[in-house]
C-alpha atoms as a PDB file:
ATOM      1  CA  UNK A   1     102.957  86.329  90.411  1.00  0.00           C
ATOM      2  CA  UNK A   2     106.449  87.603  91.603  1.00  0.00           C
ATOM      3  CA  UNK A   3     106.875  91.434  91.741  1.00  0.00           C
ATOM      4  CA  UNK A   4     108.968  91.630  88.705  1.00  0.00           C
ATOM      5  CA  UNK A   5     105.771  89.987  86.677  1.00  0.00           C
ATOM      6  CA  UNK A   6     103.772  93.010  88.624  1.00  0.00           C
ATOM      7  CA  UNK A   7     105.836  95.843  87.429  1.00  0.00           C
ATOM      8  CA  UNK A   8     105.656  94.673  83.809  1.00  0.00           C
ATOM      9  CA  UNK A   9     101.419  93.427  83.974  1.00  0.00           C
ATOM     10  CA  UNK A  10     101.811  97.561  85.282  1.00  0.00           C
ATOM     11  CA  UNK A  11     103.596  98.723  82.908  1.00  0.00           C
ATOM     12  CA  UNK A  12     101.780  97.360  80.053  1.00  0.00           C
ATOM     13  CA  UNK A  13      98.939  99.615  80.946  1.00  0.00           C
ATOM     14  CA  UNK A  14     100.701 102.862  79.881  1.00  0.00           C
ATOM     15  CA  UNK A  15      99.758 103.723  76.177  1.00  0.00           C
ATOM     16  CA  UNK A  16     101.652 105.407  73.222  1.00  0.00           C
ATOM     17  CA  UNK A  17     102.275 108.402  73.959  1.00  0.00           C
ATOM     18  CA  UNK A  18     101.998 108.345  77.702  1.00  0.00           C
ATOM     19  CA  UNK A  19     104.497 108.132  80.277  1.00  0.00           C
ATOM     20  CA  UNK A  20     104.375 106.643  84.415  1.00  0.00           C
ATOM     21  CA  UNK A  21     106.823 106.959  87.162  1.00  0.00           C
ATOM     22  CA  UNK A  22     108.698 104.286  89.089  1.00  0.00           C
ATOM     23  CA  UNK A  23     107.512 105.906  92.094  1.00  0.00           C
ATOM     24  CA  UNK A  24     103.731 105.577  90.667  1.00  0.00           C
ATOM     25  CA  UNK A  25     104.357 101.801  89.898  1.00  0.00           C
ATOM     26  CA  UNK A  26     105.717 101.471  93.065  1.00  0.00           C
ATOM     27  CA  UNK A  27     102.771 102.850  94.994  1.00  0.00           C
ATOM     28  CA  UNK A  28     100.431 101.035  92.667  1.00  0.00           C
ATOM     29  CA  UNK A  29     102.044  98.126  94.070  1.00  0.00           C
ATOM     30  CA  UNK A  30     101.748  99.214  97.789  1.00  0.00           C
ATOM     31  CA  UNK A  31     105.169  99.844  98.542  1.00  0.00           C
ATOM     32  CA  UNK A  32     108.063 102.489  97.942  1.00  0.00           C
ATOM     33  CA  UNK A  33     110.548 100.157  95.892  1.00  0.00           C
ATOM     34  CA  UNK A  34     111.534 102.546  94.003  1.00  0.00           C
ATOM     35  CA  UNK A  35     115.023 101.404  92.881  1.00  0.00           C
ATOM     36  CA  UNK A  36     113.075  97.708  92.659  1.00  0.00           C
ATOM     37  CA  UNK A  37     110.572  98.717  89.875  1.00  0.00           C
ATOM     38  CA  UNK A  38     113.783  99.991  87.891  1.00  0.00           C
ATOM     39  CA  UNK A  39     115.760  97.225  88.233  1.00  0.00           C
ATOM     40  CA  UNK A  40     112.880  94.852  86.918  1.00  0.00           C
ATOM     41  CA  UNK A  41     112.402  96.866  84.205  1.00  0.00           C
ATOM     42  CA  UNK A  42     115.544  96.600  83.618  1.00  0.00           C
ATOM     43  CA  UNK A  43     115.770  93.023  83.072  1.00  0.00           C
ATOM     44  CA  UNK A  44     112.586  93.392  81.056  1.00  0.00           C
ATOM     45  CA  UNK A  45     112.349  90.210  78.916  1.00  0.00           C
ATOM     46  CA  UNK A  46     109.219  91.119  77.101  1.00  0.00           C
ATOM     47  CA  UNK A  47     110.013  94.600  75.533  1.00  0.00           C
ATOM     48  CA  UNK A  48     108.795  95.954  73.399  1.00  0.00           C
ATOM     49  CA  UNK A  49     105.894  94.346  74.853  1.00  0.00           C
ATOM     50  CA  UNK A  50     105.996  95.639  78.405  1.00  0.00           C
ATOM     51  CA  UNK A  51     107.298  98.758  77.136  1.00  0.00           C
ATOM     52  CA  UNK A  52     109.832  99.969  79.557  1.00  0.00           C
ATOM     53  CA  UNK A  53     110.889 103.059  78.558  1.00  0.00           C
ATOM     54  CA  UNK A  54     107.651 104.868  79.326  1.00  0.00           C
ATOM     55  CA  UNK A  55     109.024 104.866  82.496  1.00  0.00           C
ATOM     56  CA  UNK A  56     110.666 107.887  83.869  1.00  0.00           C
ATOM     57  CA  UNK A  57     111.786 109.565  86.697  1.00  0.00           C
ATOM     58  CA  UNK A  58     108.987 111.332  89.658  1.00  0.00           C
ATOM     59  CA  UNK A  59     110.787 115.077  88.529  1.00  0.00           C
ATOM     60  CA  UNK A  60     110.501 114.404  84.270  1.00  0.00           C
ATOM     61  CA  UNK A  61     113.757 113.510  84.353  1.00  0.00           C
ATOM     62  CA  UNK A  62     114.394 110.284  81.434  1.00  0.00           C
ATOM     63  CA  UNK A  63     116.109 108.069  83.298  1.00  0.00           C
ATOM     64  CA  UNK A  64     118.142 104.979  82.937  1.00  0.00           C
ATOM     65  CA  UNK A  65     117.390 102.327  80.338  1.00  0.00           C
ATOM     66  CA  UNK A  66     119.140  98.915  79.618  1.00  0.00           C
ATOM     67  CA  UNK A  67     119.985  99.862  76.095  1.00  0.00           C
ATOM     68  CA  UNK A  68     120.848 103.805  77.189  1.00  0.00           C
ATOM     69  CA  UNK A  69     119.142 106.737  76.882  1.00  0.00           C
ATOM     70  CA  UNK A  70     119.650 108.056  73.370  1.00  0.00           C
ATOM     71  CA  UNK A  71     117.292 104.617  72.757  1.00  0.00           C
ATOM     72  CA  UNK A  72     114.305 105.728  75.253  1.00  0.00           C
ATOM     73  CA  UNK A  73     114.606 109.041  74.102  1.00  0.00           C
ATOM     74  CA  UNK A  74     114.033 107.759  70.384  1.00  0.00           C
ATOM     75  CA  UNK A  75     111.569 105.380  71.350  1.00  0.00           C
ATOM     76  CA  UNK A  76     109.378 108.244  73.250  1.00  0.00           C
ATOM     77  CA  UNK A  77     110.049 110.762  70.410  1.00  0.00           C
ATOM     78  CA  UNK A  78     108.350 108.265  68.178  1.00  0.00           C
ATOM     79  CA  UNK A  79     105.222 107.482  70.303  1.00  0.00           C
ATOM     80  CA  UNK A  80     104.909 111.647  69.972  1.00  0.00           C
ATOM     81  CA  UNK A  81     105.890 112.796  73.226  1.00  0.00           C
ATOM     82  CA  UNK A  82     108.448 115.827  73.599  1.00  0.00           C
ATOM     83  CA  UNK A  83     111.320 115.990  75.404  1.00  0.00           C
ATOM     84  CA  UNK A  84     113.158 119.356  76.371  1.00  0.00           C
ATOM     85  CA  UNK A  85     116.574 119.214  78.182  1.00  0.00           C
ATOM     86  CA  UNK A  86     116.258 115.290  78.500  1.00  0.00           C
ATOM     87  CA  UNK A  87     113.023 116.119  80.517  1.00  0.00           C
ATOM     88  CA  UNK A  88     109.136 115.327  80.001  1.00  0.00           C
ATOM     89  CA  UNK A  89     106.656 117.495  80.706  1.00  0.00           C
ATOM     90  CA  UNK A  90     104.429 115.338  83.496  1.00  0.00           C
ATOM     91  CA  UNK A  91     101.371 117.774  83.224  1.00  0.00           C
ATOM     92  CA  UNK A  92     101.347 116.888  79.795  1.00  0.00           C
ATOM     93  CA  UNK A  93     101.920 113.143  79.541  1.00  0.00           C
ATOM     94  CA  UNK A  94     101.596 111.504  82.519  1.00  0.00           C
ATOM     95  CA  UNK A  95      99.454 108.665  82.489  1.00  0.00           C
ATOM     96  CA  UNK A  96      96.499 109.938  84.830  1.00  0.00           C
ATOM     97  CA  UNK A  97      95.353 106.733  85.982  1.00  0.00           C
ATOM     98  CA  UNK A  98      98.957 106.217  87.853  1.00  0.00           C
ATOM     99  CA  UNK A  99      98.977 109.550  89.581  1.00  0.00           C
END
């Protein structure tokens, strides 16, 4: 399995209504590749069934998606999670088993 095949079998772990860092997949993954687990998600070929955009930034922060951000930020509004200022509040919807 290559490491973009990694990030998404990852990814596909994070439920409705949860969110995950590309700094937690990275260190689920044993490394710090950061910018790597972004730009596989970015090429995504199985959304909505790896479902990239529960994937934000280690400070709340949305983030970049391949179809923009007004799209994640719809796409997490209707799994139910709330964003303020283009932020999400980790303490709230972080998916614990990544921290």
């Amino acid at each position: 399995m290559n490491f973009n095949d990694k990030v998404y079998e990852l990814c596909k772990q994070v439920p409705k209504g949860k969110v995950t860092t590309y700094k937690a997949i990275a260190k689920k993954l044993n490394c710090k590749a950061y910018r790597a687990v972004g730009n596989a998600l970015n090429k995504n070929p199985y959304a909505p069934i790896v479902p990239c955009h529960r994937v934000i930034n280690t400070n709340g922060n949305i983030g970049g998606f391949a179809t923009g951000a007004k799209n994640k930020i719809k796409l997490l509004k209707k799994e139910g999670i709330i964003i303020k200022n283009n932020k999400i509040d980790l303490d709230v919807y972080l998916f614990s088993q990544f921290k």
